[in-house]
Every structure is written in C-alpha cells, then in structure tokens.
N, C-alpha and C. Protein backbone atom coordinates (compact mmCIF):
# COMPACT_ATOMS: atom_id res chain seq x y z
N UNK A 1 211.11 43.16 167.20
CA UNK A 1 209.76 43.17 166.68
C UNK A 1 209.37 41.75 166.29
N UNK A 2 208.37 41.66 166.46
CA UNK A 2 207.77 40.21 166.60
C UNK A 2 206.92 40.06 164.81
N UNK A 3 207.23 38.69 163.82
CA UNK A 3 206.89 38.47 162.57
C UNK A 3 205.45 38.50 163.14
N UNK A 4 204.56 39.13 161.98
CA UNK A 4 203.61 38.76 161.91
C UNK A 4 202.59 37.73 161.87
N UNK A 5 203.20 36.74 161.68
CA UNK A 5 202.70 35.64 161.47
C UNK A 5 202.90 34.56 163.04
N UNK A 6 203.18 35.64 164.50
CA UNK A 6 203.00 35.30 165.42
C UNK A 6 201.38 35.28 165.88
N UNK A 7 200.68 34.31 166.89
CA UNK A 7 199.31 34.71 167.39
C UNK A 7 199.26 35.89 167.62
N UNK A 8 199.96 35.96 168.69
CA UNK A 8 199.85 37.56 169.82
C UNK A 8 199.85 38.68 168.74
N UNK A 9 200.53 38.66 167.47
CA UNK A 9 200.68 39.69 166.95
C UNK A 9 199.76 39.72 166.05
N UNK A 10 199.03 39.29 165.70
CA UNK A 10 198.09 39.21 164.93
C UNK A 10 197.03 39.65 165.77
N UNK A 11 196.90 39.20 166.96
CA UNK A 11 195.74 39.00 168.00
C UNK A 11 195.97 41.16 167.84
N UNK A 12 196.59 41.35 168.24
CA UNK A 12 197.39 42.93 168.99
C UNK A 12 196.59 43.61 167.54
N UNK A 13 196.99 43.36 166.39
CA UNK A 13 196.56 43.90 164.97
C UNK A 13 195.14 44.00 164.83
N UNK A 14 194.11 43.27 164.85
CA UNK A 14 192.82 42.62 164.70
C UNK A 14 192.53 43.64 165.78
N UNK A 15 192.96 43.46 167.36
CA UNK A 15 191.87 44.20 167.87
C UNK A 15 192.25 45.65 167.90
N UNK A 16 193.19 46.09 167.60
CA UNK A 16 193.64 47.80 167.28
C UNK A 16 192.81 47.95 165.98
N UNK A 17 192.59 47.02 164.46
CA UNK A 17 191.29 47.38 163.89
C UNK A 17 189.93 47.36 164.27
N UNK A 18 189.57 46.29 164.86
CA UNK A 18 188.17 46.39 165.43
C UNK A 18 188.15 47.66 166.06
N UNK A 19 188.89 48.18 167.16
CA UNK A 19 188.72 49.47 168.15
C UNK A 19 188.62 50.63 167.00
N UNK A 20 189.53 50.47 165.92
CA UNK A 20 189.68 52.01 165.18
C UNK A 20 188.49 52.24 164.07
N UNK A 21 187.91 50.72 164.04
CA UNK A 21 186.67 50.79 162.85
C UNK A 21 185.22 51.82 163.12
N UNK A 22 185.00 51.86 164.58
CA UNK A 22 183.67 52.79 164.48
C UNK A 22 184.22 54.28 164.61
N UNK A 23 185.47 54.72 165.21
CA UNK A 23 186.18 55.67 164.94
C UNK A 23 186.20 56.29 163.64
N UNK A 24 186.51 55.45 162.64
CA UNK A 24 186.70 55.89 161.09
C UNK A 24 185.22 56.08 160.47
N UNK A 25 184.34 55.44 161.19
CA UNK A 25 182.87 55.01 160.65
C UNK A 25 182.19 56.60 161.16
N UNK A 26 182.93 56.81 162.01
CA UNK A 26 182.09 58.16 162.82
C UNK A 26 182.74 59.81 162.48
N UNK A 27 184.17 59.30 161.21
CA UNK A 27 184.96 60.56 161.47
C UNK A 27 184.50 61.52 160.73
N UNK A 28 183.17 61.38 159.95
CA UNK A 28 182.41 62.49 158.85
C UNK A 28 183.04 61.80 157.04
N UNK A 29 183.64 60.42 157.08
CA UNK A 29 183.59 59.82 156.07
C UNK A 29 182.74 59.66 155.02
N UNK A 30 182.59 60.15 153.77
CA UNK A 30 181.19 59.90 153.19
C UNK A 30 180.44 61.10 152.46
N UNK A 31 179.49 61.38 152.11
CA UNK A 31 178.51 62.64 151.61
C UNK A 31 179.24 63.69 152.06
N UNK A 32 178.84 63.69 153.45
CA UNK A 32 178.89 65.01 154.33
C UNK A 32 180.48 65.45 154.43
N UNK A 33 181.31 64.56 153.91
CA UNK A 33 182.73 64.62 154.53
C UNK A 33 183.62 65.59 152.95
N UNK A 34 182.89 65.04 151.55
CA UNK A 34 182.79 65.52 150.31
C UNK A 34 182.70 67.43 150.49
N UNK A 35 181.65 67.60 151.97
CA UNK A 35 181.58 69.25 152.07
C UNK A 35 182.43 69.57 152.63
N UNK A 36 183.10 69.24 153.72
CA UNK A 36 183.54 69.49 154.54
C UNK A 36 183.11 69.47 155.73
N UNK A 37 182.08 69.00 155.88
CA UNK A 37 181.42 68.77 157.46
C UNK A 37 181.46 67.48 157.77
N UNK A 38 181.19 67.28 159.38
CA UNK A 38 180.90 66.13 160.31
C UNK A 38 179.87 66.06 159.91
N UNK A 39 179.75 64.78 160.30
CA UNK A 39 178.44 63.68 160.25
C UNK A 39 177.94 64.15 161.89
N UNK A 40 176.66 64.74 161.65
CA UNK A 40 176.18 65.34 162.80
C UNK A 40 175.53 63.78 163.46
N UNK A 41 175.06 63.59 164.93
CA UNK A 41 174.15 62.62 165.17
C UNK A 41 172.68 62.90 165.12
N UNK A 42 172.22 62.05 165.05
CA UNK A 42 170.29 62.39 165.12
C UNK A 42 170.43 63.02 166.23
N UNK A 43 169.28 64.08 166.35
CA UNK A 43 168.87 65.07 167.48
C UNK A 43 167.39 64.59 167.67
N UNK A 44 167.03 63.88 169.30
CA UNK A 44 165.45 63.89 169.36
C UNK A 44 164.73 64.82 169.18
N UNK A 45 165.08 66.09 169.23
CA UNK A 45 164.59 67.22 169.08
C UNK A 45 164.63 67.78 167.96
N UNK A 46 164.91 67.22 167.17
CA UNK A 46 165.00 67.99 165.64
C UNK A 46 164.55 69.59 165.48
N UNK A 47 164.77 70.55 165.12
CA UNK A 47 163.77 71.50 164.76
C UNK A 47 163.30 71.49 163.69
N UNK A 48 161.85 72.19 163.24
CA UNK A 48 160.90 71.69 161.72
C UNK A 48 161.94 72.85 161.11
N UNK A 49 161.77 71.94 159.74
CA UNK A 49 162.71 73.06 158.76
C UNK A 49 161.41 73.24 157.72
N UNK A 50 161.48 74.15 156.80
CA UNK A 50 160.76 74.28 155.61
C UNK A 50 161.29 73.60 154.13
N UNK A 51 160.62 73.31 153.83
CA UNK A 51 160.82 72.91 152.31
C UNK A 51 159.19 73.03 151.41
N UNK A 52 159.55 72.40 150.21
CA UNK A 52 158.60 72.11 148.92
C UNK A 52 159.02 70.69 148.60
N UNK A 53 158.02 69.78 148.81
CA UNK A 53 158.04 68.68 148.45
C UNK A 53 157.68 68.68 146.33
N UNK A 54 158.87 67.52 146.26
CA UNK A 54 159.19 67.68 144.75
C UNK A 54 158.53 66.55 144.38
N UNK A 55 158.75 65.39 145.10
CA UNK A 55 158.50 63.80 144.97
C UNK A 55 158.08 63.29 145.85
N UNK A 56 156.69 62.55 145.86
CA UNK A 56 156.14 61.25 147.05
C UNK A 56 156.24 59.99 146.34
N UNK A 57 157.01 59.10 146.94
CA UNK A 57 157.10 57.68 146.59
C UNK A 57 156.73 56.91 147.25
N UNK A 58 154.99 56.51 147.51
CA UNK A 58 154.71 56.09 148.50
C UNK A 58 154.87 55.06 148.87
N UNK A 59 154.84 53.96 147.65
CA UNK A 59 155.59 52.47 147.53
C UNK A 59 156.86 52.27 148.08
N UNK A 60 157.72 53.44 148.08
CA UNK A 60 159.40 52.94 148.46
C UNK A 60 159.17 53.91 149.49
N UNK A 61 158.17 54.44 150.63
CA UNK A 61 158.28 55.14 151.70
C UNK A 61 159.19 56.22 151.70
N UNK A 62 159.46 57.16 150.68
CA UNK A 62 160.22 58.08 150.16
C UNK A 62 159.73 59.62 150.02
N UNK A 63 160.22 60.57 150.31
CA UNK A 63 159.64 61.84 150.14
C UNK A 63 161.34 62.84 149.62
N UNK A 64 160.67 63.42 148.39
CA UNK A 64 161.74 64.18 147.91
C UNK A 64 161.46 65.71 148.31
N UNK A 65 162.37 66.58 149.04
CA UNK A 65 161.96 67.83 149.60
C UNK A 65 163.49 68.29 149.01
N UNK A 66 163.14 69.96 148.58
CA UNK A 66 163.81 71.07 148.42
C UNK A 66 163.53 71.66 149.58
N UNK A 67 164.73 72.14 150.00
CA UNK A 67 164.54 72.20 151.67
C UNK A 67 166.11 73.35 151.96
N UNK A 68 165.67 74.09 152.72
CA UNK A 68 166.55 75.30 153.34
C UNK A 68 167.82 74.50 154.08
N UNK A 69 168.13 75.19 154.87
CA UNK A 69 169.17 74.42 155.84
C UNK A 69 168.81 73.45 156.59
N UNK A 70 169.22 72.29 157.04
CA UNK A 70 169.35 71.55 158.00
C UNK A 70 170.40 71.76 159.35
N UNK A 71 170.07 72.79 159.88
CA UNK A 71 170.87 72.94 161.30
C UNK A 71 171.27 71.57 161.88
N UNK A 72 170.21 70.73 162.41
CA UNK A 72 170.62 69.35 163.24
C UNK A 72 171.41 68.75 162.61
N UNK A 73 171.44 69.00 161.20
CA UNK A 73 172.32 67.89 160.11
C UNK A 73 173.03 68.33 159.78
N UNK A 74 173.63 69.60 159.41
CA UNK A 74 174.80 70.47 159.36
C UNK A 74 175.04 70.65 157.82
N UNK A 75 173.54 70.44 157.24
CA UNK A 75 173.69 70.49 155.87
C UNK A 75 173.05 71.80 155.28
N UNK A 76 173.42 72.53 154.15
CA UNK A 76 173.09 73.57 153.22
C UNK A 76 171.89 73.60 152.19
N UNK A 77 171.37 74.40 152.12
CA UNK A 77 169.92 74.08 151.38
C UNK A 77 170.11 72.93 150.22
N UNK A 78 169.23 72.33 149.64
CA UNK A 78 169.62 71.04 148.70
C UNK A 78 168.02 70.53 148.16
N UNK A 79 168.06 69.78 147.28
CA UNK A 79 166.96 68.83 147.19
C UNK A 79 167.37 67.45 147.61
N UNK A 80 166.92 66.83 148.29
CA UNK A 80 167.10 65.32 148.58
C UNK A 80 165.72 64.70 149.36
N UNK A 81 166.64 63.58 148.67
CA UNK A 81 165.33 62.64 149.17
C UNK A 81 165.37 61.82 150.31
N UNK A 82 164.06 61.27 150.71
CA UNK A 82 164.68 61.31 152.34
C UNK A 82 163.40 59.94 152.92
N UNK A 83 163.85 59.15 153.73
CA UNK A 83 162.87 58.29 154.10
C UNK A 83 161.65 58.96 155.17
N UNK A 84 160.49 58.28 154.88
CA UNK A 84 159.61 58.33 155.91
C UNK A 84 159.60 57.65 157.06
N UNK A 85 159.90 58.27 158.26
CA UNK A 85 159.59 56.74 159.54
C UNK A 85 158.06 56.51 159.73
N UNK A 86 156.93 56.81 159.18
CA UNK A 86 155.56 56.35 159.10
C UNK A 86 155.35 56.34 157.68
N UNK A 87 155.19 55.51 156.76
CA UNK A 87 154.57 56.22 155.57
C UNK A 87 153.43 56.42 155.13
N UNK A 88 152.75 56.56 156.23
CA UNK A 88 151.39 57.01 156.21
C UNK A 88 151.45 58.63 156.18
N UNK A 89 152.52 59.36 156.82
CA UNK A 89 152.72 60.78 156.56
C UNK A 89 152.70 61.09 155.27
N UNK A 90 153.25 60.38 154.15
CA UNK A 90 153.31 60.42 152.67
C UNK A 90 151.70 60.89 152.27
N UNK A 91 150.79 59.88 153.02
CA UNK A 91 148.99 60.26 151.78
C UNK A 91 148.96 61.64 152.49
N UNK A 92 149.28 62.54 153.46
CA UNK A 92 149.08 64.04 153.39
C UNK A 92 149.57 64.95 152.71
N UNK A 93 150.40 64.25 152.10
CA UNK A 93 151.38 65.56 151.15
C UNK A 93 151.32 65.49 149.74
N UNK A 94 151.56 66.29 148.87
CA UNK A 94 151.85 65.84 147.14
C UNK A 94 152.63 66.74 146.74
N UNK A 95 152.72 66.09 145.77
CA UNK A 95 153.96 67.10 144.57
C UNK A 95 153.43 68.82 144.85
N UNK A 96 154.41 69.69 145.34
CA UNK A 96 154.12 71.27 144.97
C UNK A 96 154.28 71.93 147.01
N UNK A 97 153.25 70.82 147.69
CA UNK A 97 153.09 71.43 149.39
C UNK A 97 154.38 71.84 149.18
N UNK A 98 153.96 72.95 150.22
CA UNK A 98 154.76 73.52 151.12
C UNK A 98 155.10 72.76 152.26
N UNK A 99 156.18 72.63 152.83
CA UNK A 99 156.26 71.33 154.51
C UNK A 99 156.80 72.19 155.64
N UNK A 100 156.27 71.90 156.60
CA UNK A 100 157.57 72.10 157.42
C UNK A 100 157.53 71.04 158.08
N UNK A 101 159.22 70.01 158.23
CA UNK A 101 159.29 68.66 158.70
C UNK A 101 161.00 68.94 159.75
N UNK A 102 160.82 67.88 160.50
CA UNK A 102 162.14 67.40 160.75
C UNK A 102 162.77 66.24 160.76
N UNK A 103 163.93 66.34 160.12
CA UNK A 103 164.89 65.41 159.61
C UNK A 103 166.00 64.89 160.49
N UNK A 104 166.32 63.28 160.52
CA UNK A 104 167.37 63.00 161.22
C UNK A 104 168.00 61.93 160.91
N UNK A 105 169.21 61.59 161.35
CA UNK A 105 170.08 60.63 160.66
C UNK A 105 169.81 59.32 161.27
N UNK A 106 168.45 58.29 161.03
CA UNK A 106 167.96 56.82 161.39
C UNK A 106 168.91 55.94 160.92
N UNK A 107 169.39 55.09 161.69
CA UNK A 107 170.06 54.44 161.48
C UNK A 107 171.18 54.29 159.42
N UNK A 108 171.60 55.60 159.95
CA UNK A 108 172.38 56.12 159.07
C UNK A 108 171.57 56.59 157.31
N UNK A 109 170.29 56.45 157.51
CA UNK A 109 169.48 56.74 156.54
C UNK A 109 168.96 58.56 156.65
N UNK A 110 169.33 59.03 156.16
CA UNK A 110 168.38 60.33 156.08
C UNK A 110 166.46 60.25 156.13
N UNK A 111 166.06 60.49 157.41
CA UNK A 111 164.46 60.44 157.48
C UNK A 111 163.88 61.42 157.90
N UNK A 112 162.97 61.49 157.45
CA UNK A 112 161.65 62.90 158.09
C UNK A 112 160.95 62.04 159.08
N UNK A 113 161.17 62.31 159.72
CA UNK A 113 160.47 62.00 161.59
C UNK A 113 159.35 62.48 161.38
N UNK A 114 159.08 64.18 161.27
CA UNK A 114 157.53 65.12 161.59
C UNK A 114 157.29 65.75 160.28
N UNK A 115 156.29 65.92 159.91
CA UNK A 115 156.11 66.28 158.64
C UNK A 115 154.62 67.19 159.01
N UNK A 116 154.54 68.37 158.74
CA UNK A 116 153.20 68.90 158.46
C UNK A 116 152.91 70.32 157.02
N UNK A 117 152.18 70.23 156.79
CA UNK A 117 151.60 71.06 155.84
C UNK A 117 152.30 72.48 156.64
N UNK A 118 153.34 72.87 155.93
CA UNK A 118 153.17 74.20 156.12
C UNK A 118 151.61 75.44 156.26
N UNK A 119 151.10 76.71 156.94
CA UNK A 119 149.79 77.67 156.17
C UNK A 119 150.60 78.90 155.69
C-alpha cells in the first residue's frame, strides 16, 4: 500500500471524493431524510395540490401554505413555507385563500411554480 503522502495517492483519494460527493448530495440527506423519505426531483408536471395560505411575504417572495400531501415531493400534509418563482403570484392571494398550487424542488429551494385561487 502506497503512504499517503504519495501524488498518485492522493490524486486516486480526491477524485473517489469528488465522484462520491453528488451521490451523498442526492442520497435523501437532510429534511426529507429526518422522515424517512428520498429527496424526490422537481417534476415539470407538478400536480396542483390544495392548501390555505397562512403567510404572504411579498418583500422576501415567500408564501406560507398549510397544505395536504405533496405527491411530487413525497411529503405529508405540513405548513411550510415556500418560495415564489414569480412574485407577482403573491398580490393574488392573502392570509385565509384557499389555493390550489404546485410545488417543486428549484434549485434545491422548495417553490410554488402555479398558484390559483381555489372556488
């Protein structure tokens, strides 16, 4: 076995971490991993889920929803808060609506993509 403090072996070390880093980054590490679930990927297709919006933060592009399941996200009913990808969707809603939106994992941020007034 070759000391560590050879190139090659160092070289061999470094890139077996680089290769295993988005592996570990992708293995459901994190929130979701606390339940027991994978870290699902964003779905272009999201389906609209229902919720009750609790909180609009229109300054920090933020919307807080109590919200049923997240199928695409593999998550259990919850309140959380969640980014806007327009936050112009924010001036249609306020504290109390009813929503139905869909949610997806943007560049590792939790966001509401579609948002409409539940009738």
């Amino acid at each position: 076995m070759m000391p560590l403090t050879c190139p090659l072996a160092t070289f061999a070390l470094l890139a077996t971490l680089a290769a295993a880093g988005p592996a570990f980054a992708m293995s459901g590490h994190g929130h979701d991993a606390a339940h027991g679930a994978a870290m699902p990927v964003a779905d272009a297709k999201a389906p609209l889920s229902e919720g009750t919006v609790k909180k609009v933060d229109k300054a920090a592009g933020k919307i807080t929803i109590s919200h049923g399941p997240l199928e695409n996200l593999g998550m259990p009913p919850m309140t959380m808060t969640f980014r806007a990808t327009d936050p112009s969707m924010l001036d249609a809603v306020r504290e109390g609506d009813r929503i139905r939106f869909a949610a997806q994992r943007v560049d590792g941020v939790f966001t509401v993509t579609k948002l409409e007034i539940a009738k």
